[in-house]
PDB file of N, CA and C in Angstrom:
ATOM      1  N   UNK A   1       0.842  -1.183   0.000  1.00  0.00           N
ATOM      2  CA  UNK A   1       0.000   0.000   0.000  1.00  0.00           C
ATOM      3  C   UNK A   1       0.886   1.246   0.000  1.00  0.00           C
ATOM      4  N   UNK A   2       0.275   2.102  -1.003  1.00  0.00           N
ATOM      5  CA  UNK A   2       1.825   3.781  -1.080  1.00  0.00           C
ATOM      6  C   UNK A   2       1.411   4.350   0.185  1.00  0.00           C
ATOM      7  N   UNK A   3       1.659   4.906   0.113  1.00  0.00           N
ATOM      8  CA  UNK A   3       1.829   6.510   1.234  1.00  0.00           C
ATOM      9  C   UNK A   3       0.776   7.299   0.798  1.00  0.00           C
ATOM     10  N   UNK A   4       0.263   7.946   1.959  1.00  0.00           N
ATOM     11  CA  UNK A   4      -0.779   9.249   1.570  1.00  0.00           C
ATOM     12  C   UNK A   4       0.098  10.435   0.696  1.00  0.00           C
ATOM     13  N   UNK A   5      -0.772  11.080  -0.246  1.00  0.00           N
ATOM     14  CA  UNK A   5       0.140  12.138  -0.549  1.00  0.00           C
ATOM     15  C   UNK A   5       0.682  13.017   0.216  1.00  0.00           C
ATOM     16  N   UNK A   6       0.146  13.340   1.373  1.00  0.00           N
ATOM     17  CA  UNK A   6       0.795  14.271   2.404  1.00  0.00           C
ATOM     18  C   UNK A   6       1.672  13.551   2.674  1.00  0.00           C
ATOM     19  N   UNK A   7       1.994  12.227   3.306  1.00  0.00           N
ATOM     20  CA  UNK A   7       3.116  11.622   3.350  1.00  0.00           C
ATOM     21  C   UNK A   7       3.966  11.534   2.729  1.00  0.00           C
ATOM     22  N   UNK A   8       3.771  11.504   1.320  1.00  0.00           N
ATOM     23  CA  UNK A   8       4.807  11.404   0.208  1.00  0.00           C
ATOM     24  C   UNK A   8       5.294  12.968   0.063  1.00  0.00           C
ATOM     25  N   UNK A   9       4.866  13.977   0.371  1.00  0.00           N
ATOM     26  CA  UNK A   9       5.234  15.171   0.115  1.00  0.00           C
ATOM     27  C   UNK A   9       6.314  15.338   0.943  1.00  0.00           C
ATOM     28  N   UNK A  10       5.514  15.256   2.980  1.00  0.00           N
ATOM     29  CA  UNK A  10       6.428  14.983   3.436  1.00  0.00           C
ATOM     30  C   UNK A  10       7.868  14.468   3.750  1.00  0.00           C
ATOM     31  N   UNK A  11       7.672  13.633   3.193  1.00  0.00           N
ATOM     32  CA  UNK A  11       9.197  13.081   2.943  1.00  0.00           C
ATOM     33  C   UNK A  11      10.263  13.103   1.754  1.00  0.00           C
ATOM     34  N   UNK A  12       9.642  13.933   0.726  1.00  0.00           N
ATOM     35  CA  UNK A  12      10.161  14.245   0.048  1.00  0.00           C
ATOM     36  C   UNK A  12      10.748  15.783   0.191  1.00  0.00           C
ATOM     37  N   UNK A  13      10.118  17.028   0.837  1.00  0.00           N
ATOM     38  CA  UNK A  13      10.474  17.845   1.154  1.00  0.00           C
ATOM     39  C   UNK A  13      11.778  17.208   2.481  1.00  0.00           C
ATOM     40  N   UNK A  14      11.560  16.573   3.218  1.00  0.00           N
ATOM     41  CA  UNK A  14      12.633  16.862   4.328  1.00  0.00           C
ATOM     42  C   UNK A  14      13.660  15.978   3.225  1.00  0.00           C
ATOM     43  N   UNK A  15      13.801  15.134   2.523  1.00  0.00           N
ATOM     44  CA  UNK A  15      15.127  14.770   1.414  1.00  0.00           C
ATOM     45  C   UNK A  15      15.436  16.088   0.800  1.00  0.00           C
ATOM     46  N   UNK A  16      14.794  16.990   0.343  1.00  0.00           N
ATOM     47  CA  UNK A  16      15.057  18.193  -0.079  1.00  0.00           C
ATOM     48  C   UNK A  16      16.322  19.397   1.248  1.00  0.00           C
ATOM     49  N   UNK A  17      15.256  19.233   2.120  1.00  0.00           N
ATOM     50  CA  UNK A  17      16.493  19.645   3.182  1.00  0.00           C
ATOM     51  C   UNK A  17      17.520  19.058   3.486  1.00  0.00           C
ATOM     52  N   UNK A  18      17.172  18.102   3.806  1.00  0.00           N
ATOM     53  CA  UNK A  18      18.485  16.533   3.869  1.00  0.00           C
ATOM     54  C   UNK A  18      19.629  16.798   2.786  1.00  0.00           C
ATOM     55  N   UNK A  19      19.859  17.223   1.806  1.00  0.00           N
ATOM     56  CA  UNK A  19      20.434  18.085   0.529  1.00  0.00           C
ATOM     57  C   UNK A  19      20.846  19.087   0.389  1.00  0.00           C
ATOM     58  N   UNK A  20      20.001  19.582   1.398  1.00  0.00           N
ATOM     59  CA  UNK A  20      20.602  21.438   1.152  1.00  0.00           C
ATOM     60  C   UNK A  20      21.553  21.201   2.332  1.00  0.00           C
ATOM     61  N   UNK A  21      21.434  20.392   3.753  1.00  0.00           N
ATOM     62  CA  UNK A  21      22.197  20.513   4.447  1.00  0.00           C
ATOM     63  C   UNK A  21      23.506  20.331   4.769  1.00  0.00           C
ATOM     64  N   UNK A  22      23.515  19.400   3.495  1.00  0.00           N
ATOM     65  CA  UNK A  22      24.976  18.759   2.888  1.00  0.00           C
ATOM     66  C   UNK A  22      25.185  17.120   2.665  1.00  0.00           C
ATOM     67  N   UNK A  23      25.244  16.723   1.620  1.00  0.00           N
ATOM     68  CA  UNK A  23      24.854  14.991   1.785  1.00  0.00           C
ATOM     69  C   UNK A  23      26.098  15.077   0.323  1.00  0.00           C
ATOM     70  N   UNK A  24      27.219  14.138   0.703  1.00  0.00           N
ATOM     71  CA  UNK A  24      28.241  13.809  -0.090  1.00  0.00           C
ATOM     72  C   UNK A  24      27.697  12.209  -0.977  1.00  0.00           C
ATOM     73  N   UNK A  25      27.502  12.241  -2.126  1.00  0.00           N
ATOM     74  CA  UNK A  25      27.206  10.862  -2.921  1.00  0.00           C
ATOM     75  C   UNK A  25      28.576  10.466  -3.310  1.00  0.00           C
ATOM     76  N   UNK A  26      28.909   9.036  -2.860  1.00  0.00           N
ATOM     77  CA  UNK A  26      29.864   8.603  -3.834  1.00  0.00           C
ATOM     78  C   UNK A  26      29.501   7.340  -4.366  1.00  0.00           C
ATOM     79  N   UNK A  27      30.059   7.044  -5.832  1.00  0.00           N
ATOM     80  CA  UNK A  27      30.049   5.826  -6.386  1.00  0.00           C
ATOM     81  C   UNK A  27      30.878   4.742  -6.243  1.00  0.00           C
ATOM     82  N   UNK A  28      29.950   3.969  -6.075  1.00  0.00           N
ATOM     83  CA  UNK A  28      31.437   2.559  -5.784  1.00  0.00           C
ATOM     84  C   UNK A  28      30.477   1.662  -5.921  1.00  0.00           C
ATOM     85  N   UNK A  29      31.340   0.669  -7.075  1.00  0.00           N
ATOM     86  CA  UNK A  29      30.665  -0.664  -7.225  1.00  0.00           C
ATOM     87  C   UNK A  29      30.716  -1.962  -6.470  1.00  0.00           C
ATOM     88  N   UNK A  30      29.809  -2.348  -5.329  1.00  0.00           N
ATOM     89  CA  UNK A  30      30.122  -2.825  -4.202  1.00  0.00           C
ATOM     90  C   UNK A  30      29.106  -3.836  -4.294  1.00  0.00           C
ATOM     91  N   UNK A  31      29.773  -5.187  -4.145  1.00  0.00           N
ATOM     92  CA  UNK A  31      29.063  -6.674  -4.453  1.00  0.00           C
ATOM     93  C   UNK A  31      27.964  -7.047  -3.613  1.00  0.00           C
ATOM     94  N   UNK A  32      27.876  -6.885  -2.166  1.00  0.00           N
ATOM     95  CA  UNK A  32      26.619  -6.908  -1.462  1.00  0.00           C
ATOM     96  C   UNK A  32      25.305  -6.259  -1.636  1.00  0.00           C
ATOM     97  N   UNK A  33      25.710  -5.140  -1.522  1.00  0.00           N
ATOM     98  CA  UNK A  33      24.884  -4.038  -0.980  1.00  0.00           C
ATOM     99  C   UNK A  33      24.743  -3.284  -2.374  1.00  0.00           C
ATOM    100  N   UNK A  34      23.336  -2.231  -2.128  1.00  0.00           N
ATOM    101  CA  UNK A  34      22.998  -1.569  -3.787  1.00  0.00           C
ATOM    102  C   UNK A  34      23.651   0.113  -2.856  1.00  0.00           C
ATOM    103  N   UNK A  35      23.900   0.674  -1.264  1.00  0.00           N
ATOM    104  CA  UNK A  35      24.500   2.287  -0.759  1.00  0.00           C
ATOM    105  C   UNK A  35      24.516   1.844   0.478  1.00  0.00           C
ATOM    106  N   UNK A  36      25.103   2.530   0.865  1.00  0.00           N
ATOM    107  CA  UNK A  36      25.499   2.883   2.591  1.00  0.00           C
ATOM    108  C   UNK A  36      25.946   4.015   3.288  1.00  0.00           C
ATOM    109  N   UNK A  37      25.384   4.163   4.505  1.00  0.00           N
ATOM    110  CA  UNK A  37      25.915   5.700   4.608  1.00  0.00           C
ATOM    111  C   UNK A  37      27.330   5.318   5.590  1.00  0.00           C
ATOM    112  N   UNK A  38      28.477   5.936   4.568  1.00  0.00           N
ATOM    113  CA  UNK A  38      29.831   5.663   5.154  1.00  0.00           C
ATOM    114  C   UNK A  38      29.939   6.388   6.762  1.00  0.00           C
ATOM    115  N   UNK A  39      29.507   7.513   6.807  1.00  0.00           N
ATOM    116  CA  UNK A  39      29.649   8.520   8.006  1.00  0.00           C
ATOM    117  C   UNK A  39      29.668   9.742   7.819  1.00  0.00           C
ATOM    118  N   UNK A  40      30.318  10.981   8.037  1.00  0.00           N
ATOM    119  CA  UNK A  40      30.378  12.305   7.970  1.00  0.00           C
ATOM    120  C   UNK A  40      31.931  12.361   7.359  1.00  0.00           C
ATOM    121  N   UNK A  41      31.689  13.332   6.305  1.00  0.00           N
ATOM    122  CA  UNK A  41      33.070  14.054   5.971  1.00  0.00           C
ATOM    123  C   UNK A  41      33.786  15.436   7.435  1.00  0.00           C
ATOM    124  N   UNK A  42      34.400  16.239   6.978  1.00  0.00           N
ATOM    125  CA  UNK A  42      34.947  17.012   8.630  1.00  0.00           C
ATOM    126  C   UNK A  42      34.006  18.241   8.267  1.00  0.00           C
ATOM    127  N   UNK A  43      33.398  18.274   7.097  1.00  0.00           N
ATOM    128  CA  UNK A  43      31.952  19.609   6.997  1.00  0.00           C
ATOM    129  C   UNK A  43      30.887  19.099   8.254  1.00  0.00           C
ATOM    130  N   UNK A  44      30.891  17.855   8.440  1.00  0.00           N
ATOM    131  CA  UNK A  44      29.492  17.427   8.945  1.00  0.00           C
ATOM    132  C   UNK A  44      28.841  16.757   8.119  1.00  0.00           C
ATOM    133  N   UNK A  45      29.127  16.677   7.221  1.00  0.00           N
ATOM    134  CA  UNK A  45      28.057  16.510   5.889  1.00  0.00           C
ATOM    135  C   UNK A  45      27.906  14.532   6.024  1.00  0.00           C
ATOM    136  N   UNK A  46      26.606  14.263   5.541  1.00  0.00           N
ATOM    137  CA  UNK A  46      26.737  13.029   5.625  1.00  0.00           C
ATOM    138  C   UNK A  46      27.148  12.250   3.952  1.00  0.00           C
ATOM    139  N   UNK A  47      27.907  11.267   4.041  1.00  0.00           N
ATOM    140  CA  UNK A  47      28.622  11.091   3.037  1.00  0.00           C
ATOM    141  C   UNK A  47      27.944   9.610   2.572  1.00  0.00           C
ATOM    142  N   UNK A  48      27.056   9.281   1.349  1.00  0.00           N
ATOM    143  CA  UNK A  48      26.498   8.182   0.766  1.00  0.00           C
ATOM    144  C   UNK A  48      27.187   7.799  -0.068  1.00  0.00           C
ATOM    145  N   UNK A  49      27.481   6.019   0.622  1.00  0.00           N
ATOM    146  CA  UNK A  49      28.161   5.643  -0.971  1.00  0.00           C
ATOM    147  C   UNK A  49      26.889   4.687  -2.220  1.00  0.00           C
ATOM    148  N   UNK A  50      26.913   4.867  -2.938  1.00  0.00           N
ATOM    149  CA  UNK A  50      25.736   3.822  -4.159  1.00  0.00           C
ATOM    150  C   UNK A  50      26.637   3.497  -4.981  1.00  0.00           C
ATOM    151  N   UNK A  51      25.660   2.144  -5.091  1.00  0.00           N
ATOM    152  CA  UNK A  51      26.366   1.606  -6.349  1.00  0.00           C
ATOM    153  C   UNK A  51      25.436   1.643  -7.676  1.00  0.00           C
ATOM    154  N   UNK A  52      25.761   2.036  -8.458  1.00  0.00           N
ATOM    155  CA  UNK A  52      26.067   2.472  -9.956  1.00  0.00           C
ATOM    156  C   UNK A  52      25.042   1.385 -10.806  1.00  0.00           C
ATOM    157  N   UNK A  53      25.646   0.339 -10.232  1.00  0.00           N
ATOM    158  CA  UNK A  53      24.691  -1.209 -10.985  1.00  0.00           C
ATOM    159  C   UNK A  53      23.144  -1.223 -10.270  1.00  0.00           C
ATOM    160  N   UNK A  54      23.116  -0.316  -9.342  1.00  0.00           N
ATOM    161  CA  UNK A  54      21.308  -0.423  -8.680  1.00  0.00           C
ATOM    162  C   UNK A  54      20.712   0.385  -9.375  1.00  0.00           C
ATOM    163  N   UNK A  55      19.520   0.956  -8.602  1.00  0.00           N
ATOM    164  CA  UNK A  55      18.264   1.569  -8.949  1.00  0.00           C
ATOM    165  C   UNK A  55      19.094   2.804  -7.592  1.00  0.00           C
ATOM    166  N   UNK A  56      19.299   3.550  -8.563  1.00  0.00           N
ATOM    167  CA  UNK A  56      20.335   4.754  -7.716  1.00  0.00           C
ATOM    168  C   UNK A  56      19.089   5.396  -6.537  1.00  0.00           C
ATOM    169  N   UNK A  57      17.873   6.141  -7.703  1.00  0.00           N
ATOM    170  CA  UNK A  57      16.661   6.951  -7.020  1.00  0.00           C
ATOM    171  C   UNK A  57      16.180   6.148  -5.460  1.00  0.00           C
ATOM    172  N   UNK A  58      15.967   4.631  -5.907  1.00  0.00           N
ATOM    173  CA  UNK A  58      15.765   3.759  -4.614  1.00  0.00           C
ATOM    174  C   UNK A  58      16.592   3.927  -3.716  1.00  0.00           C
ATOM    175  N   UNK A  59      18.135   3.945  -3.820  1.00  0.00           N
ATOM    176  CA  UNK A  59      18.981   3.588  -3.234  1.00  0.00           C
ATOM    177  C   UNK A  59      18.406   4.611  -1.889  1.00  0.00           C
ATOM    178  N   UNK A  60      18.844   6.053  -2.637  1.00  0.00           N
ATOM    179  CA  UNK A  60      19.239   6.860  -2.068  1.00  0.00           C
ATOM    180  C   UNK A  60      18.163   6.925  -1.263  1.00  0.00           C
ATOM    181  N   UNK A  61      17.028   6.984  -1.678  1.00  0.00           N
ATOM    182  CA  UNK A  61      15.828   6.994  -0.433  1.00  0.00           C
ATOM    183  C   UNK A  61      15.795   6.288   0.603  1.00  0.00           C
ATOM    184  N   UNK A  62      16.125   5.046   0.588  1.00  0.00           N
ATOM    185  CA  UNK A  62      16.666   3.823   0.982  1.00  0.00           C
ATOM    186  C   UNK A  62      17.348   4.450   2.358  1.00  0.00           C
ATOM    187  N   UNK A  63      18.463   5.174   1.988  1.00  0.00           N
ATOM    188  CA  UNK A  63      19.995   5.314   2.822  1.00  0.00           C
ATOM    189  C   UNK A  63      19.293   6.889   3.303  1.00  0.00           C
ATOM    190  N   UNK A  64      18.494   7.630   2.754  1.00  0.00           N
ATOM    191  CA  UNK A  64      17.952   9.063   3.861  1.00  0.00           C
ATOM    192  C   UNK A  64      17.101   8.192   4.812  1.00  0.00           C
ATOM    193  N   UNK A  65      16.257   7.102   4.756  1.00  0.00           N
ATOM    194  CA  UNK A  65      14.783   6.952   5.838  1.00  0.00           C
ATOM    195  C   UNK A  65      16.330   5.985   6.539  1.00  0.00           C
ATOM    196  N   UNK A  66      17.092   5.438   6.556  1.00  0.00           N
ATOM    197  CA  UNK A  66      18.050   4.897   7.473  1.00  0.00           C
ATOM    198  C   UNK A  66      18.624   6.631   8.456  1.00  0.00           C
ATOM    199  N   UNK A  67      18.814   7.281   7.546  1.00  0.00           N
ATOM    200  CA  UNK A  67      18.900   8.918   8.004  1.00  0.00           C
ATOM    201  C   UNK A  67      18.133   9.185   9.084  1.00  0.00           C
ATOM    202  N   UNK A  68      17.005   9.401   8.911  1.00  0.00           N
ATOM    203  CA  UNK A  68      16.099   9.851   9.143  1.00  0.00           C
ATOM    204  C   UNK A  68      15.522   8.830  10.275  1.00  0.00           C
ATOM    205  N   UNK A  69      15.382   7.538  10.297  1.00  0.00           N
ATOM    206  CA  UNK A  69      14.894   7.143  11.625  1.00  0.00           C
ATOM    207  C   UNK A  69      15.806   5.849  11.416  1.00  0.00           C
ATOM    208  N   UNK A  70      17.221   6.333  12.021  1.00  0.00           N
ATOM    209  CA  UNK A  70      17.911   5.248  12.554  1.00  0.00           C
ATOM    210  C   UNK A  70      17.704   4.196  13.878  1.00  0.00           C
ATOM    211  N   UNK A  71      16.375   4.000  14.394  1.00  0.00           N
ATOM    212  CA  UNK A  71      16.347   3.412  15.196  1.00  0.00           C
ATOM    213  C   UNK A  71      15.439   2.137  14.657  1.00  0.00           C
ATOM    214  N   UNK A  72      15.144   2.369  13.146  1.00  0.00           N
ATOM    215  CA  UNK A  72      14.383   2.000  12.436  1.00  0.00           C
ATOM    216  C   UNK A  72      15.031   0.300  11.511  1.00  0.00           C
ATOM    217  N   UNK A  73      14.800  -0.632  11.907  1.00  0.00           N
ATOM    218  CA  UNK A  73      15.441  -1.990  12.181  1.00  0.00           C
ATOM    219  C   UNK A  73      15.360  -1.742   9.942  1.00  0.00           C
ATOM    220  N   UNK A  74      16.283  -2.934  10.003  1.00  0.00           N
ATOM    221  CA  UNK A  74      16.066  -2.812   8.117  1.00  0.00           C
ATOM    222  C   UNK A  74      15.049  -3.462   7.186  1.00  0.00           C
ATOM    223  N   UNK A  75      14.162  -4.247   8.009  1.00  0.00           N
ATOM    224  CA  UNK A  75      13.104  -4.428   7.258  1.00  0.00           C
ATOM    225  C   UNK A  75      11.993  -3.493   7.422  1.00  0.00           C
ATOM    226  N   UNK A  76      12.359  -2.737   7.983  1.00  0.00           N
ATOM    227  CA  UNK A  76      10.987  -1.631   8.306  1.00  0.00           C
ATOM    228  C   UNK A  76      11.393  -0.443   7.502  1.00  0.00           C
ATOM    229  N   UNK A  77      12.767  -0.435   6.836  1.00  0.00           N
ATOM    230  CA  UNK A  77      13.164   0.657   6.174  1.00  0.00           C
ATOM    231  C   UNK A  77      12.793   0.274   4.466  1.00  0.00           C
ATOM    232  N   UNK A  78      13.015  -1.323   4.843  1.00  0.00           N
ATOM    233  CA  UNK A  78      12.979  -1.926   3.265  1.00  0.00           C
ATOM    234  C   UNK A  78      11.393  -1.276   3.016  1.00  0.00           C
ATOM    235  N   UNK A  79      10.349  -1.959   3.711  1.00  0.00           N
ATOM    236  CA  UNK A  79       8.874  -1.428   3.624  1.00  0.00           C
ATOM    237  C   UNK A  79       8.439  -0.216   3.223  1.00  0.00           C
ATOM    238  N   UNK A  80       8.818   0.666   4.107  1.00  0.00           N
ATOM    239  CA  UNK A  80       8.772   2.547   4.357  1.00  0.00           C
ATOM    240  C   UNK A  80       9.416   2.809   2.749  1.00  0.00           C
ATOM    241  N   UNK A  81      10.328   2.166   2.273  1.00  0.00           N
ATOM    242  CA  UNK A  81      11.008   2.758   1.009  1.00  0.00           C
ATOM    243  C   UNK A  81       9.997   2.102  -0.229  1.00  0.00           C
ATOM    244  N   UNK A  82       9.644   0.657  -0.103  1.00  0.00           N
ATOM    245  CA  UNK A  82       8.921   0.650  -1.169  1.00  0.00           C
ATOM    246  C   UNK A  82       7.969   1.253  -0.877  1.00  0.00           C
ATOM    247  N   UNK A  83       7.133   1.125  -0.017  1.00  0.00           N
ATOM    248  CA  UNK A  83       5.668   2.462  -0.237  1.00  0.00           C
ATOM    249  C   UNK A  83       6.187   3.970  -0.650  1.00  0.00           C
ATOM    250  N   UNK A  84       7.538   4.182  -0.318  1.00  0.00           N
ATOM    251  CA  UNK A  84       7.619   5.478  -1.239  1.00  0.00           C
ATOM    252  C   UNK A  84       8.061   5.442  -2.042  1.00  0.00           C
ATOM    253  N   UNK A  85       8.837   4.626  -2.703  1.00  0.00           N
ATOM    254  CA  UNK A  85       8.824   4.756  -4.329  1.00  0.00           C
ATOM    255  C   UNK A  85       7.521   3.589  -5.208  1.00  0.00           C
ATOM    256  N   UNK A  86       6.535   3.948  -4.618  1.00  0.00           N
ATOM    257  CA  UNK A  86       5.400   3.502  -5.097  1.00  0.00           C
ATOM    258  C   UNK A  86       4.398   4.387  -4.975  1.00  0.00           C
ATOM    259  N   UNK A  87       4.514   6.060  -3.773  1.00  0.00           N
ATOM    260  CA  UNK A  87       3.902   6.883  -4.318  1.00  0.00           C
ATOM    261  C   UNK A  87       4.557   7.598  -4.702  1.00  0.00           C
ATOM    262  N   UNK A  88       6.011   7.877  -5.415  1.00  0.00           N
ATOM    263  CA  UNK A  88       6.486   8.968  -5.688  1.00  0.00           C
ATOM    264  C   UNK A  88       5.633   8.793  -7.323  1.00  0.00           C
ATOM    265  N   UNK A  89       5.491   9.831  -7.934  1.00  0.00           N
ATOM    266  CA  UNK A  89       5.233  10.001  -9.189  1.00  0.00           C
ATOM    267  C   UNK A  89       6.368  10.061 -10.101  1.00  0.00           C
ATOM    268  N   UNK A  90       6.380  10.336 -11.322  1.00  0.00           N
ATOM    269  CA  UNK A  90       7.314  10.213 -12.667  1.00  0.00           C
ATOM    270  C   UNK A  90       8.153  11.837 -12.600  1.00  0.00           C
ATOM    271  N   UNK A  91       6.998  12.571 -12.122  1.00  0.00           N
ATOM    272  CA  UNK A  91       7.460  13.754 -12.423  1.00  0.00           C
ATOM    273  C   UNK A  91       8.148  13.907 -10.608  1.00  0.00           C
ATOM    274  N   UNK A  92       7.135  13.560  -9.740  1.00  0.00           N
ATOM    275  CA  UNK A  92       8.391  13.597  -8.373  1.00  0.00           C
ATOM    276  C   UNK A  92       9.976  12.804  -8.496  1.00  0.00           C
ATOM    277  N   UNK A  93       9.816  11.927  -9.070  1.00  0.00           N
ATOM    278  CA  UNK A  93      11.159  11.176  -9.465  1.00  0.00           C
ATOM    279  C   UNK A  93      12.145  12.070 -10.132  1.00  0.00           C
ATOM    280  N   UNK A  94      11.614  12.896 -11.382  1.00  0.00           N
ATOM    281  CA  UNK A  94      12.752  13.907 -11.613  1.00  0.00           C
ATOM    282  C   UNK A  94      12.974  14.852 -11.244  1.00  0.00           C
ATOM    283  N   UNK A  95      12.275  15.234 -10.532  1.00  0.00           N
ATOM    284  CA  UNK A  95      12.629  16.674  -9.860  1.00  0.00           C
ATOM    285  C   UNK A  95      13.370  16.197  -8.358  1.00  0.00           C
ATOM    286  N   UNK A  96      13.661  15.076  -7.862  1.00  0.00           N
ATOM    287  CA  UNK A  96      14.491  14.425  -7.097  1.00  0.00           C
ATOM    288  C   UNK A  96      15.459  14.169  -7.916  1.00  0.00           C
ATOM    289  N   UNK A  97      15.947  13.689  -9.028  1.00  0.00           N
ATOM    290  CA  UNK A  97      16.882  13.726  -9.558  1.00  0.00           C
ATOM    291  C   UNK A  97      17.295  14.722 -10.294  1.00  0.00           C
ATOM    292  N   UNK A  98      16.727  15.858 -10.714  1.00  0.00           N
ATOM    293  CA  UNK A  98      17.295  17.228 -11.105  1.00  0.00           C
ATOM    294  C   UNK A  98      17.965  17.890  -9.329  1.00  0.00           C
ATOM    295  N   UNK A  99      17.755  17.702  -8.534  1.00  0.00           N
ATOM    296  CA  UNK A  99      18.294  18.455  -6.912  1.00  0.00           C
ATOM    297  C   UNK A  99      19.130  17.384  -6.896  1.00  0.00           C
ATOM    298  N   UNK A 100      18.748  16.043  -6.979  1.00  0.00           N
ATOM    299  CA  UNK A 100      20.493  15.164  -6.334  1.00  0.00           C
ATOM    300  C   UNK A 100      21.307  16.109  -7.482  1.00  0.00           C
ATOM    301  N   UNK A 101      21.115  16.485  -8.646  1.00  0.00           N
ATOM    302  CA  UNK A 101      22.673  16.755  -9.785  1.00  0.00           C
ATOM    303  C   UNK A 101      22.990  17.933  -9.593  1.00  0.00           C
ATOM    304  N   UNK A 102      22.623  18.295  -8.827  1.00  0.00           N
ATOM    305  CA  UNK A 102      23.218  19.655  -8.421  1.00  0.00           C
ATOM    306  C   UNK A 102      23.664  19.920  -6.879  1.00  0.00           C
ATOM    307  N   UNK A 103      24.114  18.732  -6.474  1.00  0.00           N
ATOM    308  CA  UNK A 103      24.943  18.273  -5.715  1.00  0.00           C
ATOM    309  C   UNK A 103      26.483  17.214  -5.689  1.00  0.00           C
ATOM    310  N   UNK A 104      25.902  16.566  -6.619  1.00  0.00           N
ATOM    311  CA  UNK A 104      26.759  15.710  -7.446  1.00  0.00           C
ATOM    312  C   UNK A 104      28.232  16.288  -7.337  1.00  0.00           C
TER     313      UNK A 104
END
């Protein structure tokens, strides 16, 4: 079942802040796992690594709701992420990926 749209807004605006506040992406092609959040660079900034061979847009949502409610076990993150990339729309999808590239 998706997310209410207020929900989906919700959490798409605080990824929007989550971005402005400083979030380092790096690429690395890594055999387990599709991202992970390595830790903080010395800005503060939190530093994501993805891999390249996934579904990047997933990833990254993926590795903010680990952000965002780290107390949050990983099948409850797996869940929370597919209901939101099941209500994000076509056009919310790029306008999340027009703000990740201008961080890049």
């Amino acid at each position: 079942m998706p997310l209410s749209r207020s929900e989906t807004q919700l959490y798409t605006r605080s990824f929007y802040r989550f971005l402005e506040r400083g979030c380092t992406f790096e690429f690395k092609r890594m055999k387990a796992v599709a991202g992970e959040i390595e830790g903080w660079d010395r800005n503060g900034r939190v530093i994501i690594t993805l891999n390249p061979k996934c579904d990047v847009v997933s990833t990254m949502m993926h590795e903010f709701l680990h952000y965002r409610h780290p107390s949050f076990c990983e099948s409850k993150i797996r869940k929370l992420e597919l209901k939101l990339m099941n209500s994000l729309s076509d056009r919310q999808i790029k306008n999340i990926l027009k703000r990740v590239a201008n961080y890049l």
